[in-house]
PDB file of N, CA and C in Angstrom:
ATOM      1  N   UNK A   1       2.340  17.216   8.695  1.00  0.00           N
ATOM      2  CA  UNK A   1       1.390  17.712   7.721  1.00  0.00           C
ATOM      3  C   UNK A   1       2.133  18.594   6.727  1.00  0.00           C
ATOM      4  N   UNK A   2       1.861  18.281   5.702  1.00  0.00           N
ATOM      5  CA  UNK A   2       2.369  19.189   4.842  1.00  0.00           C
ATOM      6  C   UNK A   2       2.142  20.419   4.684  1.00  0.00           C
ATOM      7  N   UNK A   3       2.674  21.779   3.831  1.00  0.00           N
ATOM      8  CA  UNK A   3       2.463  22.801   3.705  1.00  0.00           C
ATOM      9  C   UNK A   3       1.558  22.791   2.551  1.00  0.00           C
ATOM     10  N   UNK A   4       0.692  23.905   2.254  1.00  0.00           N
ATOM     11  CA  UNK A   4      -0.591  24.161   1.500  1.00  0.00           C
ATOM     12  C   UNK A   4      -0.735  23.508  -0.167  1.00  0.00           C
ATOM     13  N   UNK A   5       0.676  24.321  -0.177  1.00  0.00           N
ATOM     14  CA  UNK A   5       0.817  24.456  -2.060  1.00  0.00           C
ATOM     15  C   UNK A   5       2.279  23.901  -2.317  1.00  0.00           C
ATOM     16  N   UNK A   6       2.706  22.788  -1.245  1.00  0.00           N
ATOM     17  CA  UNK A   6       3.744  22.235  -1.445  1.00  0.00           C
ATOM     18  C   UNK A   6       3.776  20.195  -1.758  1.00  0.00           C
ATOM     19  N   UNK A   7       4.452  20.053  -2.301  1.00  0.00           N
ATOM     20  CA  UNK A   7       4.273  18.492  -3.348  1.00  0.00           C
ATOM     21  C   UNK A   7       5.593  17.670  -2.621  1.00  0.00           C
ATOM     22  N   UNK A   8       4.811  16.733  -1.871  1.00  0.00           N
ATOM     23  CA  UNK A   8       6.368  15.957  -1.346  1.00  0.00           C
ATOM     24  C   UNK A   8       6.945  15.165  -2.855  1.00  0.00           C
ATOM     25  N   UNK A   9       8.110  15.066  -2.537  1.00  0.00           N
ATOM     26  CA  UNK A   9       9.494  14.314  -3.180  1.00  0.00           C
ATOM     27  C   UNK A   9       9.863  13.073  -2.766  1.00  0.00           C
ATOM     28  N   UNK A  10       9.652  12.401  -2.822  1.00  0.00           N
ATOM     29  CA  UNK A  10      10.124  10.741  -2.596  1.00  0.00           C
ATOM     30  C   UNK A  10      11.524  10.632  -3.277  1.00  0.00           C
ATOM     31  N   UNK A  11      12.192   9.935  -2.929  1.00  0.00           N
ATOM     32  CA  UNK A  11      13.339   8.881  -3.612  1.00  0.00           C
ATOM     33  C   UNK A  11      13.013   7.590  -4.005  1.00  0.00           C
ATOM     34  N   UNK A  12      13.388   6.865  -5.148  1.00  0.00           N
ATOM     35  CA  UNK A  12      12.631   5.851  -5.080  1.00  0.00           C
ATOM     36  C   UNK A  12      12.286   4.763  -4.680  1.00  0.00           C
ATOM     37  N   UNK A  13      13.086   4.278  -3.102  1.00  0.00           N
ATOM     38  CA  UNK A  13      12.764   3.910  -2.122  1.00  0.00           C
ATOM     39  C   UNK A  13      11.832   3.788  -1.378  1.00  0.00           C
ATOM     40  N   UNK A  14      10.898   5.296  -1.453  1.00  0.00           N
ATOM     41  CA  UNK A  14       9.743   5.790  -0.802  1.00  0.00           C
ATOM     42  C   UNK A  14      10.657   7.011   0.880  1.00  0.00           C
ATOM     43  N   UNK A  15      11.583   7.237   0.511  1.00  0.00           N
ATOM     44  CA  UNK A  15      12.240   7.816   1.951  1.00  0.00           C
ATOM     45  C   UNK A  15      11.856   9.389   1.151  1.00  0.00           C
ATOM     46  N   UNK A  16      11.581  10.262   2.450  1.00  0.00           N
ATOM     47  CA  UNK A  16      11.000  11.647   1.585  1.00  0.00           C
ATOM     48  C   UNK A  16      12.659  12.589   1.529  1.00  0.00           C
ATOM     49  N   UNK A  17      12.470  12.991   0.489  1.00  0.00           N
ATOM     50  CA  UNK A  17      13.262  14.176   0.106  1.00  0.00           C
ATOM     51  C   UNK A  17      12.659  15.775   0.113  1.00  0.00           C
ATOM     52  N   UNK A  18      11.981  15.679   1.486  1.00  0.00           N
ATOM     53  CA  UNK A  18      11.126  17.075   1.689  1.00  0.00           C
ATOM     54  C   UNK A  18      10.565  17.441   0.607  1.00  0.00           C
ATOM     55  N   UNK A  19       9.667  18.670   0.063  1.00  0.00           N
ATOM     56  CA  UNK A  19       8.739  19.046  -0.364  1.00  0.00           C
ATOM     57  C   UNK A  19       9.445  20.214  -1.295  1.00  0.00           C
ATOM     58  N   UNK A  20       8.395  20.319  -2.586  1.00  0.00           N
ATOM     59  CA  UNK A  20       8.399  21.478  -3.685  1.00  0.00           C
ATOM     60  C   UNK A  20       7.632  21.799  -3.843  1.00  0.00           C
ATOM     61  N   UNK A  21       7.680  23.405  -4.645  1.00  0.00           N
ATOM     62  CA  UNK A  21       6.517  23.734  -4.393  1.00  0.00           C
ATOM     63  C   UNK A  21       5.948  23.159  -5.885  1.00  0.00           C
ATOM     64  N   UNK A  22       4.903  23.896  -6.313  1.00  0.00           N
ATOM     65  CA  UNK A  22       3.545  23.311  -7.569  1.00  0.00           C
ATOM     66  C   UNK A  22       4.427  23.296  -8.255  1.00  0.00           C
ATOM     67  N   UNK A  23       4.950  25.110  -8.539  1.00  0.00           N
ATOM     68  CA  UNK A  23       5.268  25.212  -9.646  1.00  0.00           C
ATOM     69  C   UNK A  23       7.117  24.368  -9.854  1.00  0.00           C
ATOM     70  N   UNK A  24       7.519  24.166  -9.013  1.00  0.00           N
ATOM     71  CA  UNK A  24       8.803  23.471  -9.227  1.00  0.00           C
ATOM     72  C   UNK A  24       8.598  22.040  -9.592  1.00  0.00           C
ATOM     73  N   UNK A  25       7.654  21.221  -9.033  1.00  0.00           N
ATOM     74  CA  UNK A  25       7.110  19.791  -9.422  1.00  0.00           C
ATOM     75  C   UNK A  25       6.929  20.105 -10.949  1.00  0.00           C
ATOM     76  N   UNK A  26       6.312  20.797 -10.920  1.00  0.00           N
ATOM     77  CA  UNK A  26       5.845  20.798 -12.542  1.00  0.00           C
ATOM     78  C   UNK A  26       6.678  21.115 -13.410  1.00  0.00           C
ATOM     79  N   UNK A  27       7.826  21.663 -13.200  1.00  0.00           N
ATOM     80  CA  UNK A  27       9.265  21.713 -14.321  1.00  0.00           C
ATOM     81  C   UNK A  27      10.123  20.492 -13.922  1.00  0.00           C
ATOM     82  N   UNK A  28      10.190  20.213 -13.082  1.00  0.00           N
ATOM     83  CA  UNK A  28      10.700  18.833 -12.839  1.00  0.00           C
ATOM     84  C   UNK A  28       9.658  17.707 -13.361  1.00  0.00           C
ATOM     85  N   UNK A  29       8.569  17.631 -13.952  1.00  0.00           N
ATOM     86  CA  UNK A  29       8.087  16.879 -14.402  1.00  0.00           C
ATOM     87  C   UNK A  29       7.747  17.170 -16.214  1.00  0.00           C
ATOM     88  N   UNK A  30       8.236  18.227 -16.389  1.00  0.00           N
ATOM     89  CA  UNK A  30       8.288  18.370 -17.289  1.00  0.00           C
ATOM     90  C   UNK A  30       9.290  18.211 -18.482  1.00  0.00           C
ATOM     91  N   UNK A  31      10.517  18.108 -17.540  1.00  0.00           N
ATOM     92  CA  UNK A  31      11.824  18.000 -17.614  1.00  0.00           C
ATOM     93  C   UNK A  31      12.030  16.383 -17.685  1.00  0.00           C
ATOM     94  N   UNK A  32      11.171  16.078 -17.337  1.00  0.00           N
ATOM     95  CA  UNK A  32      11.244  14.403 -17.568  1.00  0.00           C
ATOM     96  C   UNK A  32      12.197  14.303 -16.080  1.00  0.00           C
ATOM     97  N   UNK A  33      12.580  14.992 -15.283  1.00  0.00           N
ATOM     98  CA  UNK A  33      13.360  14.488 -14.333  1.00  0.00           C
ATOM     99  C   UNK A  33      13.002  13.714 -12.861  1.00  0.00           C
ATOM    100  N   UNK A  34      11.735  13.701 -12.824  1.00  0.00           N
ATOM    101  CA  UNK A  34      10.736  12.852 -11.826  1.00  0.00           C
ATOM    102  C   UNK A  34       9.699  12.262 -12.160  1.00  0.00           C
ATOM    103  N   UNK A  35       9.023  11.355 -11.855  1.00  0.00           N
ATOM    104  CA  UNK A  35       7.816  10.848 -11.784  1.00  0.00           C
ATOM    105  C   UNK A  35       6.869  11.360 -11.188  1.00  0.00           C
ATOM    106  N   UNK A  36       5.525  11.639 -11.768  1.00  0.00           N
ATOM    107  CA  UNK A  36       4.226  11.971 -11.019  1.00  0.00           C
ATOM    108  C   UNK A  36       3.106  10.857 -10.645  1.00  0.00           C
ATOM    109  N   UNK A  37       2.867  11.270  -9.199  1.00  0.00           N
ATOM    110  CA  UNK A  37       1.546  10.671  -9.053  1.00  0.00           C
ATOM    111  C   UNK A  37       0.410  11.386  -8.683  1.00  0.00           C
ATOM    112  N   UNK A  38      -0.946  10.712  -9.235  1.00  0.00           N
ATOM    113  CA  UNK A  38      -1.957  11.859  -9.396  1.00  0.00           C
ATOM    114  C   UNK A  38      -3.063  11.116  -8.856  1.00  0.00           C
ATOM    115  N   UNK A  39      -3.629  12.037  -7.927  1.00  0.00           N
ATOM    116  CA  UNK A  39      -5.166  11.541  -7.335  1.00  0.00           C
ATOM    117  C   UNK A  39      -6.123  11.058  -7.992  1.00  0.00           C
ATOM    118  N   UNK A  40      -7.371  10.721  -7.509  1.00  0.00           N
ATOM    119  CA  UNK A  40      -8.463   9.865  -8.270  1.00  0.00           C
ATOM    120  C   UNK A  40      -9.186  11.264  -9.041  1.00  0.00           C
ATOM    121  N   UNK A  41      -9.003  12.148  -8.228  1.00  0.00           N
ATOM    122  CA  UNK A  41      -9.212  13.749  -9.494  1.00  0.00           C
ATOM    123  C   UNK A  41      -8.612  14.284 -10.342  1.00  0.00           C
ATOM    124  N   UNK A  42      -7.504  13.694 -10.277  1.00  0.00           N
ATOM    125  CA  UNK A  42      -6.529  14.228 -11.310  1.00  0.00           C
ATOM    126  C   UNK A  42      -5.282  15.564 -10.797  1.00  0.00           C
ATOM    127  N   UNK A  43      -5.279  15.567  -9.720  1.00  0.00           N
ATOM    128  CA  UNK A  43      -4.518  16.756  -8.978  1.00  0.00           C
ATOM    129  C   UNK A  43      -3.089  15.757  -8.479  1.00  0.00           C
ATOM    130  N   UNK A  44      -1.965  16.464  -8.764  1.00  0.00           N
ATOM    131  CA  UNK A  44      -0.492  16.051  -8.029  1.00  0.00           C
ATOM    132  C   UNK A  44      -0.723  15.717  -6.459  1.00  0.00           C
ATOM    133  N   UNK A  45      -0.103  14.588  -6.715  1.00  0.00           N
ATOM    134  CA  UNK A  45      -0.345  14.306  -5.036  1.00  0.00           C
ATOM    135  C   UNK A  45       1.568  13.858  -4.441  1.00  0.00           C
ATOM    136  N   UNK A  46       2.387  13.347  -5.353  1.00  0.00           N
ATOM    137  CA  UNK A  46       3.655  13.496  -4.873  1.00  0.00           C
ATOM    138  C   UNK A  46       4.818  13.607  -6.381  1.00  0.00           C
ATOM    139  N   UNK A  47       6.093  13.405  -6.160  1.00  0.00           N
ATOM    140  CA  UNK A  47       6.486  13.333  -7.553  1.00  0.00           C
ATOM    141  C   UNK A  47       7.233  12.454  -6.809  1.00  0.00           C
ATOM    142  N   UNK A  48       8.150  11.641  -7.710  1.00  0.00           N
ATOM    143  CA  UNK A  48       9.071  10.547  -7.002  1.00  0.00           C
ATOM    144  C   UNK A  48      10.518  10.552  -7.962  1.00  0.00           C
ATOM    145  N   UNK A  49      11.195  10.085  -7.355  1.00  0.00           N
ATOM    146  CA  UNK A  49      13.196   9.974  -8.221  1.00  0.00           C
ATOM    147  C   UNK A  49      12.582   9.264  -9.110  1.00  0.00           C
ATOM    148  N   UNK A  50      13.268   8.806  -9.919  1.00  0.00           N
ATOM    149  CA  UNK A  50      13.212   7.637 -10.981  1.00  0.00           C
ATOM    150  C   UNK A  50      14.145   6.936 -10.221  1.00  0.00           C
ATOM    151  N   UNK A  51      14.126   5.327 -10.323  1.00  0.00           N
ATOM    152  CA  UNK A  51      14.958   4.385  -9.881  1.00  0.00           C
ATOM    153  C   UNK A  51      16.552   4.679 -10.810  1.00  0.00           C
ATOM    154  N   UNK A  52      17.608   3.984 -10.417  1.00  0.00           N
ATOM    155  CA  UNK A  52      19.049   4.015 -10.908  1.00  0.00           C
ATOM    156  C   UNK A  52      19.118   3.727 -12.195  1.00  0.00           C
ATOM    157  N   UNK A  53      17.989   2.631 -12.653  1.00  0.00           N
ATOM    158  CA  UNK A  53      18.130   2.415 -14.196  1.00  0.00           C
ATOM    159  C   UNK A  53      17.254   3.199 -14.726  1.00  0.00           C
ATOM    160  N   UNK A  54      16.490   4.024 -14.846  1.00  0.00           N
ATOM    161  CA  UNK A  54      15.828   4.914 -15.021  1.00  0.00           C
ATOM    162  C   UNK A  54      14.218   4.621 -15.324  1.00  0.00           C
ATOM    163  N   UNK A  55      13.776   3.559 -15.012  1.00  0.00           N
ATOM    164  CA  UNK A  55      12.447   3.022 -14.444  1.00  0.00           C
ATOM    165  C   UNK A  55      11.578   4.272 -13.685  1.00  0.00           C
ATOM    166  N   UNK A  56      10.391   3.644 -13.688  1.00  0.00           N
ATOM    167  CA  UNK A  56       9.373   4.713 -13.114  1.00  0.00           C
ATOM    168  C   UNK A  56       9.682   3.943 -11.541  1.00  0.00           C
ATOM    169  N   UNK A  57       9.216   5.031 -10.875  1.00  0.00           N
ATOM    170  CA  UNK A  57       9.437   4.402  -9.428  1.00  0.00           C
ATOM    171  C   UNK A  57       7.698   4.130  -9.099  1.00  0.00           C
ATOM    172  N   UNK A  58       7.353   4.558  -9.589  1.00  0.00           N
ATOM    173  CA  UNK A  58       5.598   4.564  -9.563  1.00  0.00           C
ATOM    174  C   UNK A  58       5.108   2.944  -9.874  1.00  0.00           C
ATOM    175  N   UNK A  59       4.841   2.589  -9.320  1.00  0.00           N
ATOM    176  CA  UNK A  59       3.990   1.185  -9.952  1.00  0.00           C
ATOM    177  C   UNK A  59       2.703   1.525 -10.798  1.00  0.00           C
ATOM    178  N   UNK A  60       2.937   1.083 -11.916  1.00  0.00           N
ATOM    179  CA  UNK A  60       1.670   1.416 -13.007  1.00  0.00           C
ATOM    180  C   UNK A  60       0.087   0.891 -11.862  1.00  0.00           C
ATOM    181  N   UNK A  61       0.285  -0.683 -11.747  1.00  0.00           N
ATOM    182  CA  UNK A  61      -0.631  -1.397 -10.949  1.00  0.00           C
ATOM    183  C   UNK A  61      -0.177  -1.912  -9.731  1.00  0.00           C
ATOM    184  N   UNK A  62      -1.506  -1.670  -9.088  1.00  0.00           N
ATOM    185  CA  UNK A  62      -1.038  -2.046  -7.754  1.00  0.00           C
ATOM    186  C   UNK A  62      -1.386  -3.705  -7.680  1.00  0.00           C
ATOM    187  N   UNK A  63      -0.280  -4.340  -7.130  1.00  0.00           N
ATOM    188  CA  UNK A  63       0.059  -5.591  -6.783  1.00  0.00           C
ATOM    189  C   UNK A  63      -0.997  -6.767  -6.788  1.00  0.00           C
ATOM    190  N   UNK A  64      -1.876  -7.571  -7.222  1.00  0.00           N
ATOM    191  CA  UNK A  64      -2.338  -8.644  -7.051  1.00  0.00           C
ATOM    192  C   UNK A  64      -2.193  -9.744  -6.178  1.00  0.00           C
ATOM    193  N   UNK A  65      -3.305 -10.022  -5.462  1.00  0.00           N
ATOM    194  CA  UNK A  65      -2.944 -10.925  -4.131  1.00  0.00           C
ATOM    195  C   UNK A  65      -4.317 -11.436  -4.140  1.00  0.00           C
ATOM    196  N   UNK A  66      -4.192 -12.782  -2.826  1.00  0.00           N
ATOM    197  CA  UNK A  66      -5.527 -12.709  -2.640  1.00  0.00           C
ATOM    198  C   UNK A  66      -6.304 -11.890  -1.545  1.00  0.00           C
ATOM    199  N   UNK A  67      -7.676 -12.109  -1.757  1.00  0.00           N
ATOM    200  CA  UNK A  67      -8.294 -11.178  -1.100  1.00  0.00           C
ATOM    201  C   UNK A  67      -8.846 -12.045   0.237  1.00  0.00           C
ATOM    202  N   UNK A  68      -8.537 -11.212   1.134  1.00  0.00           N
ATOM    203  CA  UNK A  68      -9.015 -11.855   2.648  1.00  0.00           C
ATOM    204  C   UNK A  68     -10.019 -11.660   3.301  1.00  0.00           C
ATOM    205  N   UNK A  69     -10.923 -10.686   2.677  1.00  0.00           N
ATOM    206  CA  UNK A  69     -12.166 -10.168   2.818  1.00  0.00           C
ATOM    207  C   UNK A  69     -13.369  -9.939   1.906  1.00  0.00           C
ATOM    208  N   UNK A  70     -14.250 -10.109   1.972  1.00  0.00           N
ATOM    209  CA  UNK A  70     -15.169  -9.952   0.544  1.00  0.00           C
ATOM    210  C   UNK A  70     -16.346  -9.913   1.409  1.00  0.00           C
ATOM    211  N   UNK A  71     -17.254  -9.153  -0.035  1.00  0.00           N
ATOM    212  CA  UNK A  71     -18.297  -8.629   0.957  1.00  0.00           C
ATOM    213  C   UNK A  71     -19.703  -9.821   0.709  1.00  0.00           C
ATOM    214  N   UNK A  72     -19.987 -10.208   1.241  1.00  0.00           N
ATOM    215  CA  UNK A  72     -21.498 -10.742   1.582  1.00  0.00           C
ATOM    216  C   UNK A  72     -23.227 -10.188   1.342  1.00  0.00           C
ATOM    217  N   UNK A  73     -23.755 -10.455   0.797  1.00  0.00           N
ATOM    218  CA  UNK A  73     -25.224 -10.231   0.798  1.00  0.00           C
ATOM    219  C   UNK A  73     -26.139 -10.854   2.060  1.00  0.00           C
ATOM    220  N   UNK A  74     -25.952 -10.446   2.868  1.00  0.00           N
ATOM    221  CA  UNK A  74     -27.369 -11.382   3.825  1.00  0.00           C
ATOM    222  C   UNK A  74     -28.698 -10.453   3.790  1.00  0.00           C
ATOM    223  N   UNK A  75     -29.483 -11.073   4.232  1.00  0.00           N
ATOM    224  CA  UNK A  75     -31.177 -11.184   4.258  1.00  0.00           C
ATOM    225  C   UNK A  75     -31.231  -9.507   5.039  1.00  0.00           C
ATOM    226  N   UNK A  76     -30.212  -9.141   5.424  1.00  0.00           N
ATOM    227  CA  UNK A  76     -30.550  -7.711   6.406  1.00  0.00           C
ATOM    228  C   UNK A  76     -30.031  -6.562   5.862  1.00  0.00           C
ATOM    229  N   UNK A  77     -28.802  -6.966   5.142  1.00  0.00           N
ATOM    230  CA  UNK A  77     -28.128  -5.905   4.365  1.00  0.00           C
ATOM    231  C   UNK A  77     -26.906  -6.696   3.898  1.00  0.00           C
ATOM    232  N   UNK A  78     -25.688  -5.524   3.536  1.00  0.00           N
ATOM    233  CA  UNK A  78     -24.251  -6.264   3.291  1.00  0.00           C
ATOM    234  C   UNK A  78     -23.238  -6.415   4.431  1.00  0.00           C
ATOM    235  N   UNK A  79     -22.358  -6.959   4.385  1.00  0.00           N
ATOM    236  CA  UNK A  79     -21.583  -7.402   5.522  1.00  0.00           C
ATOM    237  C   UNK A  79     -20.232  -8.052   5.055  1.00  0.00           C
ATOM    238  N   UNK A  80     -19.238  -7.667   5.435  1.00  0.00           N
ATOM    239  CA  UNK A  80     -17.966  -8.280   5.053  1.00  0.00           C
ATOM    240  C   UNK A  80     -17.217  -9.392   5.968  1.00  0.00           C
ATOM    241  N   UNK A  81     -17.510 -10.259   5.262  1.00  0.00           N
ATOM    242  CA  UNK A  81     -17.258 -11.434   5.638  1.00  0.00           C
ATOM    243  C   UNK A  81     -15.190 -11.839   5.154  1.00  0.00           C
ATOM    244  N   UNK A  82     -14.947 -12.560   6.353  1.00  0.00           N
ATOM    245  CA  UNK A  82     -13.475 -12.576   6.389  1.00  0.00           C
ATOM    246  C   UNK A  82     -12.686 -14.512   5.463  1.00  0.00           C
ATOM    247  N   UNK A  83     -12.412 -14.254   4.609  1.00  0.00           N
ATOM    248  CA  UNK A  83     -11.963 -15.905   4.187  1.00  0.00           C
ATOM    249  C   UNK A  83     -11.062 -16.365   5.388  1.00  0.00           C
ATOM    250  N   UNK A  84     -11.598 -17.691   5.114  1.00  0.00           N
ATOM    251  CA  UNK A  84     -10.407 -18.868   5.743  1.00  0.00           C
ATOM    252  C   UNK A  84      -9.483 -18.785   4.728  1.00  0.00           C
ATOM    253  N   UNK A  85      -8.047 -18.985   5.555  1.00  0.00           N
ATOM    254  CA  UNK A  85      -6.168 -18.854   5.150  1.00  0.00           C
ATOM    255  C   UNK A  85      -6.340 -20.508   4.919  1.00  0.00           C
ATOM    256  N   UNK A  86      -5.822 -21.220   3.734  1.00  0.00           N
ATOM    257  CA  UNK A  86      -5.511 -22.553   4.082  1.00  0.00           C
ATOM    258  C   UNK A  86      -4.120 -22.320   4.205  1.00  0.00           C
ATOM    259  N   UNK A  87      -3.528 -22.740   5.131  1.00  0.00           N
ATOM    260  CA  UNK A  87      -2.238 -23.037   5.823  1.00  0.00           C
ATOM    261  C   UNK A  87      -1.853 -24.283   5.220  1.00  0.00           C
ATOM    262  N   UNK A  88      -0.662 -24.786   4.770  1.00  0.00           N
ATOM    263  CA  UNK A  88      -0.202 -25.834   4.343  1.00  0.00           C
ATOM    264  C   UNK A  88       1.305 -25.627   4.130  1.00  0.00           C
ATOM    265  N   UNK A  89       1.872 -26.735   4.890  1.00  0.00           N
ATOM    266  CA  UNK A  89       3.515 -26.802   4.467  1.00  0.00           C
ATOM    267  C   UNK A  89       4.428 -26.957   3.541  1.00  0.00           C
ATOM    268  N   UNK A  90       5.559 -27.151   3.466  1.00  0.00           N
ATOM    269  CA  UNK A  90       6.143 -27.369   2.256  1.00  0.00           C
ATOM    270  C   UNK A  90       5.682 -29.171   1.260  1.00  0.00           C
ATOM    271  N   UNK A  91       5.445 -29.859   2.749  1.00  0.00           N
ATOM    272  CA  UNK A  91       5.114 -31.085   1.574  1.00  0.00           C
ATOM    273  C   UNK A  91       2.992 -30.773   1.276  1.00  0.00           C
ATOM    274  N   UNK A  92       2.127 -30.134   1.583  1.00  0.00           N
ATOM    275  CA  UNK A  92       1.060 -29.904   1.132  1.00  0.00           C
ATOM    276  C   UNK A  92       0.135 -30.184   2.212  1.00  0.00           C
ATOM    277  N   UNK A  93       0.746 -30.417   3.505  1.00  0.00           N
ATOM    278  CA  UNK A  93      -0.089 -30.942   4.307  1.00  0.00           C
ATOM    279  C   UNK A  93      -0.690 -29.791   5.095  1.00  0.00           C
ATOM    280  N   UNK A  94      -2.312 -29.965   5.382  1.00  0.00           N
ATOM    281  CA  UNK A  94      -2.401 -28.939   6.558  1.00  0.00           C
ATOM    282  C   UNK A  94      -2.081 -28.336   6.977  1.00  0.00           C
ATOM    283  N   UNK A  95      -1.727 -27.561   7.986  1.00  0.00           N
ATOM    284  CA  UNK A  95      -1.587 -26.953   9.497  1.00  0.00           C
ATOM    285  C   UNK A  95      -2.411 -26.196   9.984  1.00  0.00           C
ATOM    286  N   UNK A  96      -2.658 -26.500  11.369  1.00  0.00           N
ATOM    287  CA  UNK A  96      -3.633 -25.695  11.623  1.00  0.00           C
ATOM    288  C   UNK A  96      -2.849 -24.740  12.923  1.00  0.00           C
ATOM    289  N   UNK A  97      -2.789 -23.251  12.908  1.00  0.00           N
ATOM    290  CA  UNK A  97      -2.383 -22.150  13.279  1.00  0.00           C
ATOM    291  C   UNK A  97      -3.297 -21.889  14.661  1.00  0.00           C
ATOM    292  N   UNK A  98      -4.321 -22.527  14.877  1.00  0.00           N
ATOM    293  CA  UNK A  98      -5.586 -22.138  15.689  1.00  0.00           C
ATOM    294  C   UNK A  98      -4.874 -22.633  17.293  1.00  0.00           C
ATOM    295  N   UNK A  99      -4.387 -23.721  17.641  1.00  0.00           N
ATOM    296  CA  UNK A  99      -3.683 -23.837  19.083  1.00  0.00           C
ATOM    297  C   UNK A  99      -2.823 -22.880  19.244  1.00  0.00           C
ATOM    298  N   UNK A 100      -1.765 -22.165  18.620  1.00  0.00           N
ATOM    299  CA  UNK A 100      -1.209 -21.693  18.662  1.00  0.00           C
ATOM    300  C   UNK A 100      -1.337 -19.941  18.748  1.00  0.00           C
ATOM    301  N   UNK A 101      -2.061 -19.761  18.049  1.00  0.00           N
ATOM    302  CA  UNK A 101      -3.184 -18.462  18.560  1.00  0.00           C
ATOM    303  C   UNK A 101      -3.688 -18.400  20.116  1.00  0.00           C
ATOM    304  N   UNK A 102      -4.397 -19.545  20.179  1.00  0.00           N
ATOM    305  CA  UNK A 102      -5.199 -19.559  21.310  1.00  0.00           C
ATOM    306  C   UNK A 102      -4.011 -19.566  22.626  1.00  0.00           C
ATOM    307  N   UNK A 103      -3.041 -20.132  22.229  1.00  0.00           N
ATOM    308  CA  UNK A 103      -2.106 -20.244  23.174  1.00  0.00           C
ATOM    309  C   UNK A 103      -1.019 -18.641  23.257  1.00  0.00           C
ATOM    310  N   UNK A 104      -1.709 -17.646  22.310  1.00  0.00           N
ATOM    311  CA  UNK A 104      -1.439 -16.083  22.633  1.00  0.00           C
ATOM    312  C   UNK A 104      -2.013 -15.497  23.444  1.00  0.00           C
ATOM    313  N   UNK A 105      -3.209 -16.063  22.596  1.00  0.00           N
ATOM    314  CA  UNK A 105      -4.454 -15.209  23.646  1.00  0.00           C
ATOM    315  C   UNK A 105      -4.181 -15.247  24.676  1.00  0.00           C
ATOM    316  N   UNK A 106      -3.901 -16.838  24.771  1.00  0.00           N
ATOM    317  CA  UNK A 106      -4.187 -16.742  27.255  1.00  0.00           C
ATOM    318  C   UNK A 106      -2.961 -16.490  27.839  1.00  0.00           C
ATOM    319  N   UNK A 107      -2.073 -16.146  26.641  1.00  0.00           N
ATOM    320  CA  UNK A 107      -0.498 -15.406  27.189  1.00  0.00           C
ATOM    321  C   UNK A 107      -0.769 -14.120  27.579  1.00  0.00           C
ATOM    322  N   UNK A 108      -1.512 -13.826  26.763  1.00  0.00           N
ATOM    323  CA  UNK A 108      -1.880 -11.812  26.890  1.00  0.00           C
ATOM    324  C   UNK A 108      -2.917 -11.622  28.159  1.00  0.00           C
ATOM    325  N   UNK A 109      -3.824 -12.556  28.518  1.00  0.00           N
ATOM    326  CA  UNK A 109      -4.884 -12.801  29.043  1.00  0.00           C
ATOM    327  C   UNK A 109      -4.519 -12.771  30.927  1.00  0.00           C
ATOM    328  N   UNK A 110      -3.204 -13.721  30.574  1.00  0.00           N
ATOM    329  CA  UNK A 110      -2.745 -13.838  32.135  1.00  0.00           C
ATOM    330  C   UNK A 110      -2.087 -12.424  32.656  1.00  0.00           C
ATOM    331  N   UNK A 111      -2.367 -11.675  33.909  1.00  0.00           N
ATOM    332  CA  UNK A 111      -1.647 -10.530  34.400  1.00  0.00           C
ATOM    333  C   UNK A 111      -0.234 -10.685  34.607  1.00  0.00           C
TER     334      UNK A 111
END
């Protein structure tokens, strides 16, 4: 856990370089010599290195993928319902992952 009024330091790796306090984040960010990241309120939540070429280490946006969950409307309320993965190989065909699961399960299953 961190200390009260202290701002962890990342490298831009994400490996921590222990903690500063407010007011040192904030000349180091003023200084242009770190990156800030800031909560959904607007308060410092870490500062980070800049990468070697001098890039933000911060990702503006977070990553795009698909989504494996989405939420549902039924007749009782909402409910999050889980997508089917289509599995398919390098030439486009099928696979189905489901024997092979099942054949965990009764691995874990047996004492």
């Amino acid at each position: 856990m961190k200390p009260a009024d202290q701002i962890p330091y990342y490298a831009p790796d994400g490996t921590s370089r222990g903690f500063r306090s407010l007011e040192a984040a904030n000349l180091l960010i003023a200084a242009n010599l770190v990156n800030p990241s800031y909560g959904r309120k607007g308060h410092l939540k870490a500062i980070w290195a800049p990468k070697e070429d001098g890039s933000s280490a911060v990702d503006a946006n977070t990553k795009t993928g698909t989504r494996y969950s989405v939420l549902e409307n039924l007749e009782h309320g909402r409910c999050w319902k889980l997508r089917r993965l289509e599995r398919r190989d390098e030439d486009g065909v099928p696979v189905s992952t489901r024997g092979i699961f099942l054949q965990v399960v009764t691995d874990c299953l047996v004492p």
